[in-house]
N, C-alpha and C. Protein backbone atom coordinates (compact mmCIF):
# COMPACT_ATOMS: atom_id res chain seq x y z
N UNK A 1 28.85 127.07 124.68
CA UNK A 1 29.65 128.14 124.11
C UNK A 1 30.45 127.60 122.93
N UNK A 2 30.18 128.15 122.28
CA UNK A 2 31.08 127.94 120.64
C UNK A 2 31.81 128.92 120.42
N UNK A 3 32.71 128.56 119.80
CA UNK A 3 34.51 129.59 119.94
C UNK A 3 34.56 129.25 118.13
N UNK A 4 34.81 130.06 117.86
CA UNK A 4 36.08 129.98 115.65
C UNK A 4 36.59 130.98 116.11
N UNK A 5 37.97 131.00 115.74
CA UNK A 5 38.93 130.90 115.88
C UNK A 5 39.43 131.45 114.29
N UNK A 6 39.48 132.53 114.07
CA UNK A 6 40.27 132.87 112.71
C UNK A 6 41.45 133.87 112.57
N UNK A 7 42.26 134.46 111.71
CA UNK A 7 42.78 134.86 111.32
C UNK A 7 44.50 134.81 110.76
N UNK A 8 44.79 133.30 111.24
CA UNK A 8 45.89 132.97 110.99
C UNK A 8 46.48 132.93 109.34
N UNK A 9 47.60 132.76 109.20
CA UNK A 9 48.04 132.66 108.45
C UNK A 9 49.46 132.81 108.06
N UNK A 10 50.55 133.15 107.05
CA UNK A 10 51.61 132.98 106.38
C UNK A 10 52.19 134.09 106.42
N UNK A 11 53.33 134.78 107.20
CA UNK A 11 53.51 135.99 106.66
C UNK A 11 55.04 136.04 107.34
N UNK A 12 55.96 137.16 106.83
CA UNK A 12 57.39 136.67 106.81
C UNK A 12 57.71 137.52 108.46
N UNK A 13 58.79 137.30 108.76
CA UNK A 13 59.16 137.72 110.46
C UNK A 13 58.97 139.73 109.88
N UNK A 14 58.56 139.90 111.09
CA UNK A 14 58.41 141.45 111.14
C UNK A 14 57.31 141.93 111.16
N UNK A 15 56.29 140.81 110.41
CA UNK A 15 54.87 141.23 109.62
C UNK A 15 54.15 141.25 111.18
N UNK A 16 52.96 141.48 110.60
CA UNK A 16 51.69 141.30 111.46
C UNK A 16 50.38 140.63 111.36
N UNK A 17 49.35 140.30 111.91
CA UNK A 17 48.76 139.29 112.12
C UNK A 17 47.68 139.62 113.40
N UNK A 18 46.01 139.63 112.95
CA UNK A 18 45.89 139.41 114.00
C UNK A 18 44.17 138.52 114.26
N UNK A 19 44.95 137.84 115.06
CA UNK A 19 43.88 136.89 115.29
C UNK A 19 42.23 137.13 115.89
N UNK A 20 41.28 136.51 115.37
CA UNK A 20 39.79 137.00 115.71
C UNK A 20 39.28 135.70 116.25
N UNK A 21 38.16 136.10 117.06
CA UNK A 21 37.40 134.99 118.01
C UNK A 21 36.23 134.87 118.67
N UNK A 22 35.20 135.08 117.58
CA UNK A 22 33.98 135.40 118.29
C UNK A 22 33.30 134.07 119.28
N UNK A 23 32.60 134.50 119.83
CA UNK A 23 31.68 133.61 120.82
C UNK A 23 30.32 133.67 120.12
N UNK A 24 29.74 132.32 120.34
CA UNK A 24 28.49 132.15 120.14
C UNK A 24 27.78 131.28 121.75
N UNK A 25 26.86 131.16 121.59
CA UNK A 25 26.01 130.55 122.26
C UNK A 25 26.51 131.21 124.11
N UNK A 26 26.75 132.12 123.86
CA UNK A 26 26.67 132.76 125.34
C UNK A 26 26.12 134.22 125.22
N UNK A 27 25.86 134.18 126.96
CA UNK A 27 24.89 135.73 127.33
C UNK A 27 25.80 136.50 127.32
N UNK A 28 25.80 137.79 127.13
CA UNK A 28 26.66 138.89 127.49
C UNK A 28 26.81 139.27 128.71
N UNK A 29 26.18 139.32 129.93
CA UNK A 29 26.89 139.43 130.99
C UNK A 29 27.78 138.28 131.71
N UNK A 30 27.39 136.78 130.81
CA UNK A 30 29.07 135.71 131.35
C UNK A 30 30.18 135.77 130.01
N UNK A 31 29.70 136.58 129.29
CA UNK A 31 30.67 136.97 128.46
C UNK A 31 31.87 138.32 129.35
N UNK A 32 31.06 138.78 129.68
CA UNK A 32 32.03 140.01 130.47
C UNK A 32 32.59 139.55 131.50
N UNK A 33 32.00 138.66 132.23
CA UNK A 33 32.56 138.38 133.45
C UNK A 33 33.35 136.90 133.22
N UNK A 34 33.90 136.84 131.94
CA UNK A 34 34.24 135.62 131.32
C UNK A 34 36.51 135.90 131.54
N UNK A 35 37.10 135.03 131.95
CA UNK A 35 38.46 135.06 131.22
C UNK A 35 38.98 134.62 129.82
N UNK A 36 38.94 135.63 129.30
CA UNK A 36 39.70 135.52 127.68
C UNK A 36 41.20 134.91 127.46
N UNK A 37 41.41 134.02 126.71
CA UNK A 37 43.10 133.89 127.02
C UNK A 37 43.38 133.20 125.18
N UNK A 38 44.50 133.55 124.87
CA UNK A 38 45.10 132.91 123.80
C UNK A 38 45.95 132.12 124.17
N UNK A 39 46.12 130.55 123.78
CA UNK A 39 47.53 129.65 123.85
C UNK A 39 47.66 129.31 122.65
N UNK A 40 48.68 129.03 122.42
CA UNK A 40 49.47 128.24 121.11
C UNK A 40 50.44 127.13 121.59
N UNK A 41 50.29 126.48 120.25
CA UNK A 41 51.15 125.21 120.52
C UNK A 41 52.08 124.80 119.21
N UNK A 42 53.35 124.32 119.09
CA UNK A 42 53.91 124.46 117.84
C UNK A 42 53.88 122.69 118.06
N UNK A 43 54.91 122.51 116.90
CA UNK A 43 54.74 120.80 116.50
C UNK A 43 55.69 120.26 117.52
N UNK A 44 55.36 119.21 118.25
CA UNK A 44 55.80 118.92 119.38
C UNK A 44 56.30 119.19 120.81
N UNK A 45 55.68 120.30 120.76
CA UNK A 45 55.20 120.73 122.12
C UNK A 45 54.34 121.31 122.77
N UNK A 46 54.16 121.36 124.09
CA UNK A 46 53.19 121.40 125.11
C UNK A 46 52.08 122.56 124.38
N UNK A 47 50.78 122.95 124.69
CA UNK A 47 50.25 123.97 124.78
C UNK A 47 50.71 124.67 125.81
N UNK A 48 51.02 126.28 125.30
CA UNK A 48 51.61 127.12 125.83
C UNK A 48 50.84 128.48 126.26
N UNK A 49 50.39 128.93 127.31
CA UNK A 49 49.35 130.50 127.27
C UNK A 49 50.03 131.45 126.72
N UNK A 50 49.89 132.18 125.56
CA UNK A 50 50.42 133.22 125.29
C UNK A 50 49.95 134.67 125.63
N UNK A 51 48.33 134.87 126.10
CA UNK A 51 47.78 136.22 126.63
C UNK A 51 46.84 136.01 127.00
N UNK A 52 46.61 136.44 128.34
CA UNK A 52 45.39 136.27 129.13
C UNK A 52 44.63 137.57 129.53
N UNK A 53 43.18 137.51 129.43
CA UNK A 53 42.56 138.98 129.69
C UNK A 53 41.38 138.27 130.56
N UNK A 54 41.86 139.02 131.93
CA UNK A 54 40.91 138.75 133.06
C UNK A 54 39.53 139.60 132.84
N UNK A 55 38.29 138.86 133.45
CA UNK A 55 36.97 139.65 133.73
C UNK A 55 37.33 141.48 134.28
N UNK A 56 38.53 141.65 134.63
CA UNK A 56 38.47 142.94 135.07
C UNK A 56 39.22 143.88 135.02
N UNK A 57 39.66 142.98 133.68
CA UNK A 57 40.31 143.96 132.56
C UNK A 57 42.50 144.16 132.74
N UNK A 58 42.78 142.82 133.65
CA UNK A 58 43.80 143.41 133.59
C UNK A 58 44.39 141.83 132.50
N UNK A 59 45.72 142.13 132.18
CA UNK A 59 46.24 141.05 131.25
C UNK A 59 47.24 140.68 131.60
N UNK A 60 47.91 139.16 131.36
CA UNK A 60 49.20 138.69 131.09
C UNK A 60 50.26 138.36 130.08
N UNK A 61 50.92 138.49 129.80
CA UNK A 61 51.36 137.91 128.63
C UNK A 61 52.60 137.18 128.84
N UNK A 62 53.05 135.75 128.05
CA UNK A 62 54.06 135.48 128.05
C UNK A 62 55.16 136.47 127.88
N UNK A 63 56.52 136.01 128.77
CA UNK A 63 57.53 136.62 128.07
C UNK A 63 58.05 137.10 126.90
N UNK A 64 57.94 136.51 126.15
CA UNK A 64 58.52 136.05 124.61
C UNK A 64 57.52 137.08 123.61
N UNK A 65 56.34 137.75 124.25
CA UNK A 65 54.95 138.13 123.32
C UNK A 65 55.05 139.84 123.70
N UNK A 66 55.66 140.10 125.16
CA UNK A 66 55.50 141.27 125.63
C UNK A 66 56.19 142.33 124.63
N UNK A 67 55.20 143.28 124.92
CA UNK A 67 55.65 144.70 123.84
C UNK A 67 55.59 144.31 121.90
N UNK A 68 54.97 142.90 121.88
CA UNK A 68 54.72 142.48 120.25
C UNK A 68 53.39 142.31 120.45
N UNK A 69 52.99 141.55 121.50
CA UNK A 69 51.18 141.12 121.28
C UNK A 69 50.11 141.96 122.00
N UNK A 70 49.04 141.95 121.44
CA UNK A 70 48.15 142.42 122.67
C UNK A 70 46.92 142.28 122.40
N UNK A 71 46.10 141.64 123.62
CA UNK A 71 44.99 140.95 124.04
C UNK A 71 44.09 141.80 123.92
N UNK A 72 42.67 141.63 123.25
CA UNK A 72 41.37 142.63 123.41
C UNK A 72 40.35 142.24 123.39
N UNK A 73 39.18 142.79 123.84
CA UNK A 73 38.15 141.66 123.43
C UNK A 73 36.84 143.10 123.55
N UNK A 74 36.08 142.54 122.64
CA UNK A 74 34.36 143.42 122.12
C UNK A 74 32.86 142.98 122.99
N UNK A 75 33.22 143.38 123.69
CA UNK A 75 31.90 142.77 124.64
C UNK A 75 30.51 143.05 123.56
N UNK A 76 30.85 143.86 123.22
CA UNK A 76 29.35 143.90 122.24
C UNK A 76 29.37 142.81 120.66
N UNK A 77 30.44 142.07 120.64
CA UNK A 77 30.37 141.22 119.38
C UNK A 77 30.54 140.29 119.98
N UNK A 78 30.96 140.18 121.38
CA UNK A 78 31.52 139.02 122.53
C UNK A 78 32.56 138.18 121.33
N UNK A 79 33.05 138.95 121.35
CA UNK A 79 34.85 138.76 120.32
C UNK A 79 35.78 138.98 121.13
N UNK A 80 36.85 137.88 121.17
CA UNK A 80 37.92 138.23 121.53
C UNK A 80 39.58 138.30 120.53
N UNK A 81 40.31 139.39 120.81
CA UNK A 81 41.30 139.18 119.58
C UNK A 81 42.85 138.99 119.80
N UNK A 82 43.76 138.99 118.98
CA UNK A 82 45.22 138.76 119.25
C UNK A 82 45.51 139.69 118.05
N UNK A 83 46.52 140.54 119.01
CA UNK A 83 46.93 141.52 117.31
C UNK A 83 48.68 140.83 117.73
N UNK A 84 49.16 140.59 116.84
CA UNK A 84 50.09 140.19 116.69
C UNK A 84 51.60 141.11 115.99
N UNK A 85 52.10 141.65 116.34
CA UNK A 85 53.37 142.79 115.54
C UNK A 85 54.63 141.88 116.04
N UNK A 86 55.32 142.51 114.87
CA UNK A 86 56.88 141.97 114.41
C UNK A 86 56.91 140.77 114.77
N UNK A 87 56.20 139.68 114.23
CA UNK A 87 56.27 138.28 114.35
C UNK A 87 57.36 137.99 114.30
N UNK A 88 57.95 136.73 114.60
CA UNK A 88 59.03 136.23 114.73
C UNK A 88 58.72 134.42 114.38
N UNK A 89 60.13 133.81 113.66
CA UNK A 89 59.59 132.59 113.40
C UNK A 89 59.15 131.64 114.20
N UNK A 90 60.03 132.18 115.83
CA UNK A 90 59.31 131.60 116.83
C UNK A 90 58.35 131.71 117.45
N UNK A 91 57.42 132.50 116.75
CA UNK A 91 55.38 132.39 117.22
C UNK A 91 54.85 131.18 116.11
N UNK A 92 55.67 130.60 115.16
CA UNK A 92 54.98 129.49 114.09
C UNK A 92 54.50 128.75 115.54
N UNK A 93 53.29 128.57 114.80
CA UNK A 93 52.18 127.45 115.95
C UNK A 93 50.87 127.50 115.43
N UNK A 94 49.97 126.65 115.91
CA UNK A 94 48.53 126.89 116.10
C UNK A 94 48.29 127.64 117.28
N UNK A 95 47.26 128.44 117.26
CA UNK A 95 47.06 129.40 118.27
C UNK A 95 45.63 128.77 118.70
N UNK A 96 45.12 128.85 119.56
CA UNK A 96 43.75 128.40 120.08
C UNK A 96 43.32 129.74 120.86
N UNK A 97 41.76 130.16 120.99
CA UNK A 97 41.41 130.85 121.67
C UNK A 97 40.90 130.02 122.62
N UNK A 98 40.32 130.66 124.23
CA UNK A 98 39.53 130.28 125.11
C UNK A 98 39.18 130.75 125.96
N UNK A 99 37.89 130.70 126.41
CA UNK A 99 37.05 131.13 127.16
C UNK A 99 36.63 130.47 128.34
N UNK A 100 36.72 130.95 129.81
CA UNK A 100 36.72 130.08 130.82
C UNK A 100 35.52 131.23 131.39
N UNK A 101 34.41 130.73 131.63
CA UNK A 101 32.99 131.09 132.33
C UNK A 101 33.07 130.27 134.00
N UNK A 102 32.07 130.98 134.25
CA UNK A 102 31.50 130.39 135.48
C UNK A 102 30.90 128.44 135.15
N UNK A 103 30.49 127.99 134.36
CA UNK A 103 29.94 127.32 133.82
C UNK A 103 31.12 126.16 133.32
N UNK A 104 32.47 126.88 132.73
CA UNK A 104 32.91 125.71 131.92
C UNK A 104 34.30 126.38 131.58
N UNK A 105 34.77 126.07 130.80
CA UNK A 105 36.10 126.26 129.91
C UNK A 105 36.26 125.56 128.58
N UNK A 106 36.05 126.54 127.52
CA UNK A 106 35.73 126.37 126.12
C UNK A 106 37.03 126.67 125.65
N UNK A 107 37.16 125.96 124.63
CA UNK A 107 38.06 126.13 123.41
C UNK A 107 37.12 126.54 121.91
N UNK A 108 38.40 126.97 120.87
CA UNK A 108 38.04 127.20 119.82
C UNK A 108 39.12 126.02 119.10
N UNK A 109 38.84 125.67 117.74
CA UNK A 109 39.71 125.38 116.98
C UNK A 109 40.97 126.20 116.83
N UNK A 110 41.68 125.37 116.29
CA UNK A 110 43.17 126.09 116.38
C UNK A 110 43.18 127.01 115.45
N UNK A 111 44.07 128.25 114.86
CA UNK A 111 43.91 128.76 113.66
C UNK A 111 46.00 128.76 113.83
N UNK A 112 46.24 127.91 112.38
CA UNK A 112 47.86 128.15 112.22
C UNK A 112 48.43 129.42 111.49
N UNK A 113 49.14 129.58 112.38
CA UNK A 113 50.77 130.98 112.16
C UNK A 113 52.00 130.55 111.87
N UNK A 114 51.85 130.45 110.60
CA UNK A 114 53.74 130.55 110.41
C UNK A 114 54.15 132.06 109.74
N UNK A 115 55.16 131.87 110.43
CA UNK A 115 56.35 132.99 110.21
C UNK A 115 57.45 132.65 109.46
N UNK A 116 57.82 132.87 108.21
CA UNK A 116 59.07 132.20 107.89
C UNK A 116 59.88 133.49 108.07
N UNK A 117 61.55 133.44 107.80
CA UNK A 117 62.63 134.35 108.43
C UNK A 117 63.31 135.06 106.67
């Protein structure tokens, strides 16, 4: 499974942003029955989960993300996304997508978010 990881970028607190993540090299039915999740990590600290979307459709989200972010994913592009509203300077990070199958637990490259204030 191959993960990219795009849509990051530069944009001032308030803005929006939203991150894209297609899958390659997987079937569509362990794509559906796959857990979707976004983490980010800023400069010197831990990787952090910021939104998780279970095989059966229900989600989590960090504290800090609730009522700003929200998790989706295209079973027919086997894409998963992050829409991101009223950023704040504290989402600056690399964001990583990932995909956890029956099979494995994939990452994507990071894609960086800064927010300046």
């Amino acid at each position: 499974v191959q993960l990219q990881a795009s849509g990051g970028g530069s944009v001032q607190a308030g803005g929006s942003l939203k991150l894209s993540c297609p899958a390659r090299r997987i079937i569509l039915s362990t794509f559906i029955r796959s857990r979707m999740a976004w983490y980010r990590q800023a400069p010197g600290k831990q990787r952090d989960l910021v939104a998780e979307l279970s095989s059966s459709g229900s989600v989590n989200y960090q504290d800090s993300v609730k009522g700003r972010f929200t998790i989706s994913k295209d079973n027919a592009k086997r894409a998963v996304y992050l829409q991101m509203n009223s950023l704040e300077p504290e989402d600056t990070a690399v964001y990583y997508c990932n995909i956890e199958t029956v099979s494995g637990n994939y990452w994507g490259q990071g894609t960086q978010v800064t927010v300046s204030s």
